[in-house]
C-alpha atoms as a PDB file:
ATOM      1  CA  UNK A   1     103.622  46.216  23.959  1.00  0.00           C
ATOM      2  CA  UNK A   2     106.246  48.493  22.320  1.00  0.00           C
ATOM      3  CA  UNK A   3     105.491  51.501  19.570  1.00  0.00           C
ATOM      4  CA  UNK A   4     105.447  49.057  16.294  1.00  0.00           C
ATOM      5  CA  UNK A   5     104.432  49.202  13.439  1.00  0.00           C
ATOM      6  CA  UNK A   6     100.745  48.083  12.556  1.00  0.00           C
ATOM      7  CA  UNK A   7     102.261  44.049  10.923  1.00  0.00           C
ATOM      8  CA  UNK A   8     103.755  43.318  14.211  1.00  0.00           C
ATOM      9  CA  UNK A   9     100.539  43.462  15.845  1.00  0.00           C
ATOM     10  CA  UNK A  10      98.888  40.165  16.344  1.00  0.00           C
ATOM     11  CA  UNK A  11      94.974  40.318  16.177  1.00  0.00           C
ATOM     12  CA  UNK A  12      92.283  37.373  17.125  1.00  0.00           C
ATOM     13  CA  UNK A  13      88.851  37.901  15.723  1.00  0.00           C
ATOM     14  CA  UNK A  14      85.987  35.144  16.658  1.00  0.00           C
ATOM     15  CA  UNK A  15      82.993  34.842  14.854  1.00  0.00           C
ATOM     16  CA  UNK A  16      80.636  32.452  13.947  1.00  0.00           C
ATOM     17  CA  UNK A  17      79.396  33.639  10.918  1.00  0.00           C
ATOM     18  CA  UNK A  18      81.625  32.761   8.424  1.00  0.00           C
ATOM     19  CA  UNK A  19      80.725  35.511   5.906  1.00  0.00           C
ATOM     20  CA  UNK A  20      81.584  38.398   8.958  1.00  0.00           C
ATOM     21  CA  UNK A  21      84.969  36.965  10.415  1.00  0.00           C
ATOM     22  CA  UNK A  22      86.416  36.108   6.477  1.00  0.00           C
ATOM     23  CA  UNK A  23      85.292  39.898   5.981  1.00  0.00           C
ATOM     24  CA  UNK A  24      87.033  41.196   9.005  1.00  0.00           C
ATOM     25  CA  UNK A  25      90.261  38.922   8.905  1.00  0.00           C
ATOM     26  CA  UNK A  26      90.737  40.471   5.097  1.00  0.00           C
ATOM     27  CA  UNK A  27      89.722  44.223   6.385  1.00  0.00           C
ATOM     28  CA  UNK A  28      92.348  43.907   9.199  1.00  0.00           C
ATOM     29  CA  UNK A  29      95.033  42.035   7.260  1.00  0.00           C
ATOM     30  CA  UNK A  30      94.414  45.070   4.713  1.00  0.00           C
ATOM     31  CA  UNK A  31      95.021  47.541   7.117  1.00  0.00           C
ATOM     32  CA  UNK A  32      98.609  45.677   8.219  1.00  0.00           C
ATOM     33  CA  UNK A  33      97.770  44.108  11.600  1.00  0.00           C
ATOM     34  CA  UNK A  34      98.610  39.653  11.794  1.00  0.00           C
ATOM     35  CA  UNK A  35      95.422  38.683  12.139  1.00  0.00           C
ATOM     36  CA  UNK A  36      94.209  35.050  13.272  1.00  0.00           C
ATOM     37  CA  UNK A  37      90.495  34.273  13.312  1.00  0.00           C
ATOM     38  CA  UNK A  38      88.411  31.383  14.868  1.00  0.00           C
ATOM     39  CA  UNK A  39      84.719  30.288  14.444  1.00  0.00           C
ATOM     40  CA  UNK A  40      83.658  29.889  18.261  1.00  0.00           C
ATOM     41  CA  UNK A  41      84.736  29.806  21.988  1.00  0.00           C
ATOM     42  CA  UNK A  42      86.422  26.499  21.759  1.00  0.00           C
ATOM     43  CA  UNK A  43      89.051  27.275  18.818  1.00  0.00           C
ATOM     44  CA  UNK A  44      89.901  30.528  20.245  1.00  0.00           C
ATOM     45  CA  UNK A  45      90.125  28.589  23.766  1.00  0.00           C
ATOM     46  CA  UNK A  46      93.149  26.871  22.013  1.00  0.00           C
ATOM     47  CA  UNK A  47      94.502  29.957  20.128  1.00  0.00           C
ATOM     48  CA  UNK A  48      95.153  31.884  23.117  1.00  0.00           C
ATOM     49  CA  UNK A  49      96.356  28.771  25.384  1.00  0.00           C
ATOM     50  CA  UNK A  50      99.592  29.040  22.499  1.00  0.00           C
ATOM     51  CA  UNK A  51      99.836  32.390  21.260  1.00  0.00           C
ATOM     52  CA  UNK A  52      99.844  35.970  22.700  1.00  0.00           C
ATOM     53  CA  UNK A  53      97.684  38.509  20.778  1.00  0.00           C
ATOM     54  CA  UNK A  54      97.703  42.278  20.831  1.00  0.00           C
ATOM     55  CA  UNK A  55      93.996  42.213  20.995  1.00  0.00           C
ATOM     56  CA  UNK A  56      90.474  39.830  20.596  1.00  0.00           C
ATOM     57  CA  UNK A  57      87.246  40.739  18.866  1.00  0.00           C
ATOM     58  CA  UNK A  58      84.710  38.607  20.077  1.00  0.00           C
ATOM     59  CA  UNK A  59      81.408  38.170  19.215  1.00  0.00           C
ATOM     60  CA  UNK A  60      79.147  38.473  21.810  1.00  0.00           C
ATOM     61  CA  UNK A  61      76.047  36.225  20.407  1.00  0.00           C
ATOM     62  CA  UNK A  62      77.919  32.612  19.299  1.00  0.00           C
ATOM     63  CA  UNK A  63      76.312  28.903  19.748  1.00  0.00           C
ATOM     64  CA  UNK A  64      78.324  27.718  22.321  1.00  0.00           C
ATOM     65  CA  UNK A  65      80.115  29.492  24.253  1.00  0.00           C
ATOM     66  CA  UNK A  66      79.525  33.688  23.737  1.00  0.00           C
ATOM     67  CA  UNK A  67      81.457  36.240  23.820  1.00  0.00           C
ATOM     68  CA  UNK A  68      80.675  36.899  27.378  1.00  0.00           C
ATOM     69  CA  UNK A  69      81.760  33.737  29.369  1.00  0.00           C
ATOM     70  CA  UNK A  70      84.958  34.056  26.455  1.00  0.00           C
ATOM     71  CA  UNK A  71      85.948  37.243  28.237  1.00  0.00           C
ATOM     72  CA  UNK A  72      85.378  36.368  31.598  1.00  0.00           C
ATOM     73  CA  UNK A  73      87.749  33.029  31.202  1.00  0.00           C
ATOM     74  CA  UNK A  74      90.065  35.632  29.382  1.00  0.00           C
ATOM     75  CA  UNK A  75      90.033  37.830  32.512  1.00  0.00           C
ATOM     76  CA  UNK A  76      90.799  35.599  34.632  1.00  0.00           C
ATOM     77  CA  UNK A  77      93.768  33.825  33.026  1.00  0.00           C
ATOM     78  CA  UNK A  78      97.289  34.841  34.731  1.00  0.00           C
ATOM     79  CA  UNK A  79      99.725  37.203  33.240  1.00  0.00           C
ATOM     80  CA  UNK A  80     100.031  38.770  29.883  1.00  0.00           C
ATOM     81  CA  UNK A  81      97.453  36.853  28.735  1.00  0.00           C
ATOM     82  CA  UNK A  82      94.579  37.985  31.255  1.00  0.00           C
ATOM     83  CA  UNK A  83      95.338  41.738  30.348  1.00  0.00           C
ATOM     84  CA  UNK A  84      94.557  40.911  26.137  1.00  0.00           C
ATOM     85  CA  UNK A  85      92.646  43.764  25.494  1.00  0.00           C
ATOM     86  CA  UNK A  86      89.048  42.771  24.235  1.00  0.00           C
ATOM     87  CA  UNK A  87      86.584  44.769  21.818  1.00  0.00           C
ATOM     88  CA  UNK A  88      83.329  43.143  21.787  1.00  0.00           C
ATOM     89  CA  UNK A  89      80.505  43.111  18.803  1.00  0.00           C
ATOM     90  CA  UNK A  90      77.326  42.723  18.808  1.00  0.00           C
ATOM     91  CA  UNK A  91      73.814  43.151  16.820  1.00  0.00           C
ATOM     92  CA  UNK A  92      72.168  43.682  20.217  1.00  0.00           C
ATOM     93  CA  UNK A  93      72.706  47.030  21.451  1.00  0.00           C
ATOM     94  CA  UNK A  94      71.047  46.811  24.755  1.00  0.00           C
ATOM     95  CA  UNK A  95      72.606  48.781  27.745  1.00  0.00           C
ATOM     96  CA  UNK A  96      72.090  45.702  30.066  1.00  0.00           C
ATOM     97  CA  UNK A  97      74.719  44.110  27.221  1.00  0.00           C
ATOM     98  CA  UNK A  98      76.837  46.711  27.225  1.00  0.00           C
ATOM     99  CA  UNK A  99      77.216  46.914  30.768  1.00  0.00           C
ATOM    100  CA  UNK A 100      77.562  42.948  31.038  1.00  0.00           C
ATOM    101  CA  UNK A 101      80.524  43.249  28.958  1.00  0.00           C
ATOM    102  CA  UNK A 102      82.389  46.124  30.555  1.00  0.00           C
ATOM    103  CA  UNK A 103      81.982  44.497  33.853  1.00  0.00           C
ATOM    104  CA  UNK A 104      83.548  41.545  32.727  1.00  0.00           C
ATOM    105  CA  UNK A 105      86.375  43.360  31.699  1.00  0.00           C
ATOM    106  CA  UNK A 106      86.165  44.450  27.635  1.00  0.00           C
ATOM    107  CA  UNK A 107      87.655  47.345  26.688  1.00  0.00           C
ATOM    108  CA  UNK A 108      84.977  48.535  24.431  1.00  0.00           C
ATOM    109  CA  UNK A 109      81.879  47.563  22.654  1.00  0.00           C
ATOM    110  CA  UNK A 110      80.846  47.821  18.917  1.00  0.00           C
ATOM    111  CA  UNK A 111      76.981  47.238  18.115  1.00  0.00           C
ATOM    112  CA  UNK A 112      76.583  45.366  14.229  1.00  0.00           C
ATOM    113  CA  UNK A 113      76.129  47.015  11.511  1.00  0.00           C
ATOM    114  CA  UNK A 114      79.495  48.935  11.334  1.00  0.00           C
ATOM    115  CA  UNK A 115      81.542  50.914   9.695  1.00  0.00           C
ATOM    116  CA  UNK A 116      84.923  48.830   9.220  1.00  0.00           C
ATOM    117  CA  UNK A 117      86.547  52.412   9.425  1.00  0.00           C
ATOM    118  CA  UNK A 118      84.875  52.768  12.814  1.00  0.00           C
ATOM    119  CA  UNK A 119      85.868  49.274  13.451  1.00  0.00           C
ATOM    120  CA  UNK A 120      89.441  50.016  12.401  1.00  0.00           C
ATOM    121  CA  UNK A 121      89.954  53.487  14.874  1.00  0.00           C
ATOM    122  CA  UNK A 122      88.498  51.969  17.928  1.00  0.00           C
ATOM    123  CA  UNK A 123      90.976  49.002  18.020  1.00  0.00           C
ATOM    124  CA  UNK A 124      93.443  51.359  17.601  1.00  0.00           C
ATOM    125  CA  UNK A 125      92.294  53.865  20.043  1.00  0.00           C
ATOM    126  CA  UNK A 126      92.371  50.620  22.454  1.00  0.00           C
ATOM    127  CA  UNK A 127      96.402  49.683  21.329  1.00  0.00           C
ATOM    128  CA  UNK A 128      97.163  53.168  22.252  1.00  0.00           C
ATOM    129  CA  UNK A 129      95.618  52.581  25.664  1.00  0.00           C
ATOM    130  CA  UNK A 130      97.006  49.335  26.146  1.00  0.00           C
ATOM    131  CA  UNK A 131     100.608  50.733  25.312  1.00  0.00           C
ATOM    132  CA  UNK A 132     102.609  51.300  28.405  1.00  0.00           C
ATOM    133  CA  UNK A 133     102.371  55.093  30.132  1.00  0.00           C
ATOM    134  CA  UNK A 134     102.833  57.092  32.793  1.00  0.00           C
ATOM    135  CA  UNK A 135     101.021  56.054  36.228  1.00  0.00           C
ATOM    136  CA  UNK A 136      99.736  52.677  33.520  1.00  0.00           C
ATOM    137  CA  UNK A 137      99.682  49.843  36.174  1.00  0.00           C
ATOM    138  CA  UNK A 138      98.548  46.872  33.693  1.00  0.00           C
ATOM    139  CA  UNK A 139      95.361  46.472  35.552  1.00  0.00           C
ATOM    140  CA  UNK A 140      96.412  46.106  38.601  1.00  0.00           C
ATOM    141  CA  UNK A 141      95.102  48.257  41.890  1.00  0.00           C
ATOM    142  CA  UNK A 142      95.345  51.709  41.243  1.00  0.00           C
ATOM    143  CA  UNK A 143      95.896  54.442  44.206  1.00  0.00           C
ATOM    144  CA  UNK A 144      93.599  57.431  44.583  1.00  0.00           C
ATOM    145  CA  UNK A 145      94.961  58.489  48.204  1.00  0.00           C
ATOM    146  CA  UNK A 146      92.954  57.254  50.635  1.00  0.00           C
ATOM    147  CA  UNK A 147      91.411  54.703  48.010  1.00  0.00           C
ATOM    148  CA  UNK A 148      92.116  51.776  46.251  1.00  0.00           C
ATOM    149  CA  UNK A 149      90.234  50.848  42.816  1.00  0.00           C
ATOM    150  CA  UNK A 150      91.211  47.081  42.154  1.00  0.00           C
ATOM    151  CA  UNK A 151      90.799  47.548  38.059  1.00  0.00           C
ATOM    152  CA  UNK A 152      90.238  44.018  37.673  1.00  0.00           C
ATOM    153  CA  UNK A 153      88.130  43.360  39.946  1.00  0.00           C
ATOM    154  CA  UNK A 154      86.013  46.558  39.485  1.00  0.00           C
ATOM    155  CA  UNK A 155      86.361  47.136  43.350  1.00  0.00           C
ATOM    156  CA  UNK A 156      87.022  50.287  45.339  1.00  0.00           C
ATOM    157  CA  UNK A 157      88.235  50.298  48.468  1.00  0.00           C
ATOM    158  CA  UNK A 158      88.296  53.760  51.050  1.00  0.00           C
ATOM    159  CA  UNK A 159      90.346  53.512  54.241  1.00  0.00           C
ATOM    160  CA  UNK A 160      91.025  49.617  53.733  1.00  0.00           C
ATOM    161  CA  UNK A 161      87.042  49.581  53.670  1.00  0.00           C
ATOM    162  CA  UNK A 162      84.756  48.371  50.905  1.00  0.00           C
ATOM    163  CA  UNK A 163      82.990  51.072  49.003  1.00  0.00           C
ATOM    164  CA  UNK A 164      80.042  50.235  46.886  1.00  0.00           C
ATOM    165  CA  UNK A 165      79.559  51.049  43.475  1.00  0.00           C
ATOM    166  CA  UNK A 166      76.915  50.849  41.036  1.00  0.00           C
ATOM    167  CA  UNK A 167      77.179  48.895  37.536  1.00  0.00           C
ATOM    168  CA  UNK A 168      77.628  52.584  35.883  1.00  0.00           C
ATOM    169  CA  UNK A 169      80.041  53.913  38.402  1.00  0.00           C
ATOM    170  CA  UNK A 170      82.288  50.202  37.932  1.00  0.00           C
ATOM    171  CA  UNK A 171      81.977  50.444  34.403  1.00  0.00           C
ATOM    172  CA  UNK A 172      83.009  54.421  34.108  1.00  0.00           C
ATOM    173  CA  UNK A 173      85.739  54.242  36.490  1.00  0.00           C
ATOM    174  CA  UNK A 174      87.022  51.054  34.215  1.00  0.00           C
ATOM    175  CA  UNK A 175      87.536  53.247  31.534  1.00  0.00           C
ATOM    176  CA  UNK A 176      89.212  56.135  32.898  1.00  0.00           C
ATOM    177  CA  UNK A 177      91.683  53.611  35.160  1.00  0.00           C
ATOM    178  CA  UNK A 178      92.367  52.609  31.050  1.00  0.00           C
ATOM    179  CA  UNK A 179      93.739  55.605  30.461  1.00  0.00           C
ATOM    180  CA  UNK A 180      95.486  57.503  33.214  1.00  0.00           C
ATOM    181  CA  UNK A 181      95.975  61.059  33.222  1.00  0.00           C
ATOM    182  CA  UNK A 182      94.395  61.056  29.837  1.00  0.00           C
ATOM    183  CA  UNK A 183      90.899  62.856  29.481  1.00  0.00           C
ATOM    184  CA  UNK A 184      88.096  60.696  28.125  1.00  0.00           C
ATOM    185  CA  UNK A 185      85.632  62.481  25.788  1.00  0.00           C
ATOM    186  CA  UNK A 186      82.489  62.678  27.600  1.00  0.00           C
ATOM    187  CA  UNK A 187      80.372  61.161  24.919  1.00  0.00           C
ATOM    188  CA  UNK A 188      82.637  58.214  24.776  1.00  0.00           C
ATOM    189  CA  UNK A 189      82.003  57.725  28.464  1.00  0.00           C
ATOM    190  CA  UNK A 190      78.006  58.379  27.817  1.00  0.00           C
ATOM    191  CA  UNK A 191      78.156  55.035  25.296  1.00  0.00           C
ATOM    192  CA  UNK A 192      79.075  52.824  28.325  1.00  0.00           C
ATOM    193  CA  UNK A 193      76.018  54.176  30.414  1.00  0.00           C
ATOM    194  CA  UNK A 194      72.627  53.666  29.585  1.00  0.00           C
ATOM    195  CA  UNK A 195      72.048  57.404  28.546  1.00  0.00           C
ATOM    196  CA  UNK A 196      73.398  58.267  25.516  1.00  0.00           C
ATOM    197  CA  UNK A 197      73.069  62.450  25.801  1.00  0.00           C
ATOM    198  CA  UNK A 198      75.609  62.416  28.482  1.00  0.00           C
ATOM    199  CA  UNK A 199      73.572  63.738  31.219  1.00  0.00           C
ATOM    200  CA  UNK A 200      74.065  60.220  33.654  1.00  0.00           C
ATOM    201  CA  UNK A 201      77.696  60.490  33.019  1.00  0.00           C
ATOM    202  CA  UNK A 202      77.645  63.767  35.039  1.00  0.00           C
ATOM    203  CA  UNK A 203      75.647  62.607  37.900  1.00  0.00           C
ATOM    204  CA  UNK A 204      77.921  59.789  38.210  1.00  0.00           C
ATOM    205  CA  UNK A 205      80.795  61.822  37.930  1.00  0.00           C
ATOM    206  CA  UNK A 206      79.529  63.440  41.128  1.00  0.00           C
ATOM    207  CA  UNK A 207      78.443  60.511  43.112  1.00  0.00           C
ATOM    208  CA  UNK A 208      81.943  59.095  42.495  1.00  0.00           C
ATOM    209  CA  UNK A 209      83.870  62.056  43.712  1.00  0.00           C
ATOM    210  CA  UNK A 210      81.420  61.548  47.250  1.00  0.00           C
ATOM    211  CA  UNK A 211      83.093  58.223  47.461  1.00  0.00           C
ATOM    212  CA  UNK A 212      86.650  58.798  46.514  1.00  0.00           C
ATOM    213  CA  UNK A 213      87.633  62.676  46.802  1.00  0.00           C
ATOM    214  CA  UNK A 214      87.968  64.435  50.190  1.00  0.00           C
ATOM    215  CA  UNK A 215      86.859  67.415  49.175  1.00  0.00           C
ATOM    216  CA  UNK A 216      84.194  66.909  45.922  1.00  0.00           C
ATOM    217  CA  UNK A 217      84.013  69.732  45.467  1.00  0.00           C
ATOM    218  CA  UNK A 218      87.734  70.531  44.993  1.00  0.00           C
ATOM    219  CA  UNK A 219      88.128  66.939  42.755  1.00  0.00           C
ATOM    220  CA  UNK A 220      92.072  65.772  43.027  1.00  0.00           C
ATOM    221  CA  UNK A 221      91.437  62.567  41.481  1.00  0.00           C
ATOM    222  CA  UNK A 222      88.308  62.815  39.362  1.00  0.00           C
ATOM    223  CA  UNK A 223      89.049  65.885  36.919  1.00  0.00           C
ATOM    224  CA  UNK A 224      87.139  67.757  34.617  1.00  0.00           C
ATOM    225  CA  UNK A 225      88.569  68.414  31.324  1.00  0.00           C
ATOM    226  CA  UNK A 226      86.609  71.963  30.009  1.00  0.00           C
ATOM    227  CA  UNK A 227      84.769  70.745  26.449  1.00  0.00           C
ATOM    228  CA  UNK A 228      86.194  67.498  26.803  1.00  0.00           C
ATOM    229  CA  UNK A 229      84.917  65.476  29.401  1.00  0.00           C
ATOM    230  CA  UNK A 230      87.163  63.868  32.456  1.00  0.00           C
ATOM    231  CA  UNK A 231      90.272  61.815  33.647  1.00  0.00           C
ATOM    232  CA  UNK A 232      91.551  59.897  36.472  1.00  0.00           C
ATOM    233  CA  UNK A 233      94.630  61.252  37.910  1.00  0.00           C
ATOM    234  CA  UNK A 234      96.062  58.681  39.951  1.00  0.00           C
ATOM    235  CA  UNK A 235      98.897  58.589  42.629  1.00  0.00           C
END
């Protein structure tokens, strides 16, 4: 997707509360973005089968089909279409949920009630992302020397061998793959862990460079950004 202007950007939001999705579809319309809304998993099944969209908002609790399984049949269409970005919402804001989605591939997760202003700078924040840059692969495999982090897959590979990862270390280096050679605020990366002061970020900062840098202590791939927080640097 180019540098346009907000009305050429095509938006899907799915809902199943009526009241909500009219709300958002008028918010987002307001703000200039196309915007195209559907009641469940099925309709937006069909919506995305025709049409390309600049991004989804899915609900994560629906009858039917949720937000979830949505994302993961999302994910795993071919082409364009996989790589929609996806922000997920949700009145549940359990870190077991949070994690769920990120592993299945959304780009970022909104817990209900919300500001629509929030609303509004996070999907932005994720069109900026999803715009094309420097060392930006599209979610394919990245290359961190020796290693390999399939983006999609939420794999990492070390010498053409498998290298484990915990949920928190998938879901952390998901979001810095996002955005190469951009630093990530650290409290932005502490919302997709379960501890929200930060603190787990760090550790798995340093459990990550174990598996990926050769020397950790000397990080090449895995920087810190001084009263910021970090970014990938890939090959």
């Amino acid at each position: 997707m180019t540098d346009t202007q907000a009305g050429e950007r095509h938006l899907l939001v799915v809902d199943d509360d009526d009241r909500i999705r009219e709300l958002l579809k008028e918010y987002l319309a307001r703000a200039g973005f196309r915007v195209t809304a559907a009641p469940g998993g099925a309709a937006a099944r069909k919506l995305m089968e025709t049409l390309d969209f600049d991004l989804a908002v899915f609900d994560v609790m629906m009858p039917g089909e949720d937000g979830f399984s949505l994302t993961k049949w999302l994910r795993e269409r071919k082409g364009i279409a996989g790589r929609t970005p996806v922000l997920m919402l949700t009145a549940r804001g359990l870190p077991e949920d949070r994690i769920e989605g990120l592993k299945l591939g959304a780009d970022d997760y909104l817990n209900k009630p919300f500001e629509p202003e929030e609303l509004l700078l996070r999907i932005e924040a994720i069109l900026r992302r999803a715009q094309g840059r420097p060392g930006s692969n599209g979610g394919g495999p990245i290359s961190l020397g020796r290693c390999r982090f399939d983006l999609e897959r939420g794999e990492l590979s070390c010498d053409g061998a498998p290298v484990r990862l915990t949920e928190a270390e998938v879901a952390l280096l998901k979001r810095l793959a996002r955005s190469p050679h951009e630093p990530v605020d650290r409290l932005e990366l502490a919302r997709e862990t379960v501890d929200p002061s930060g603190r787990a970020v760090d550790v798995q900062v340093t459990r990550l460079r174990r598996k990926i840098e050769t020397d950790p202590k000397t990080p090449r791939y895995l920087q810190t950004v001084r009263g910021v927080g970090y970014l990938l640097a890939p090959d």
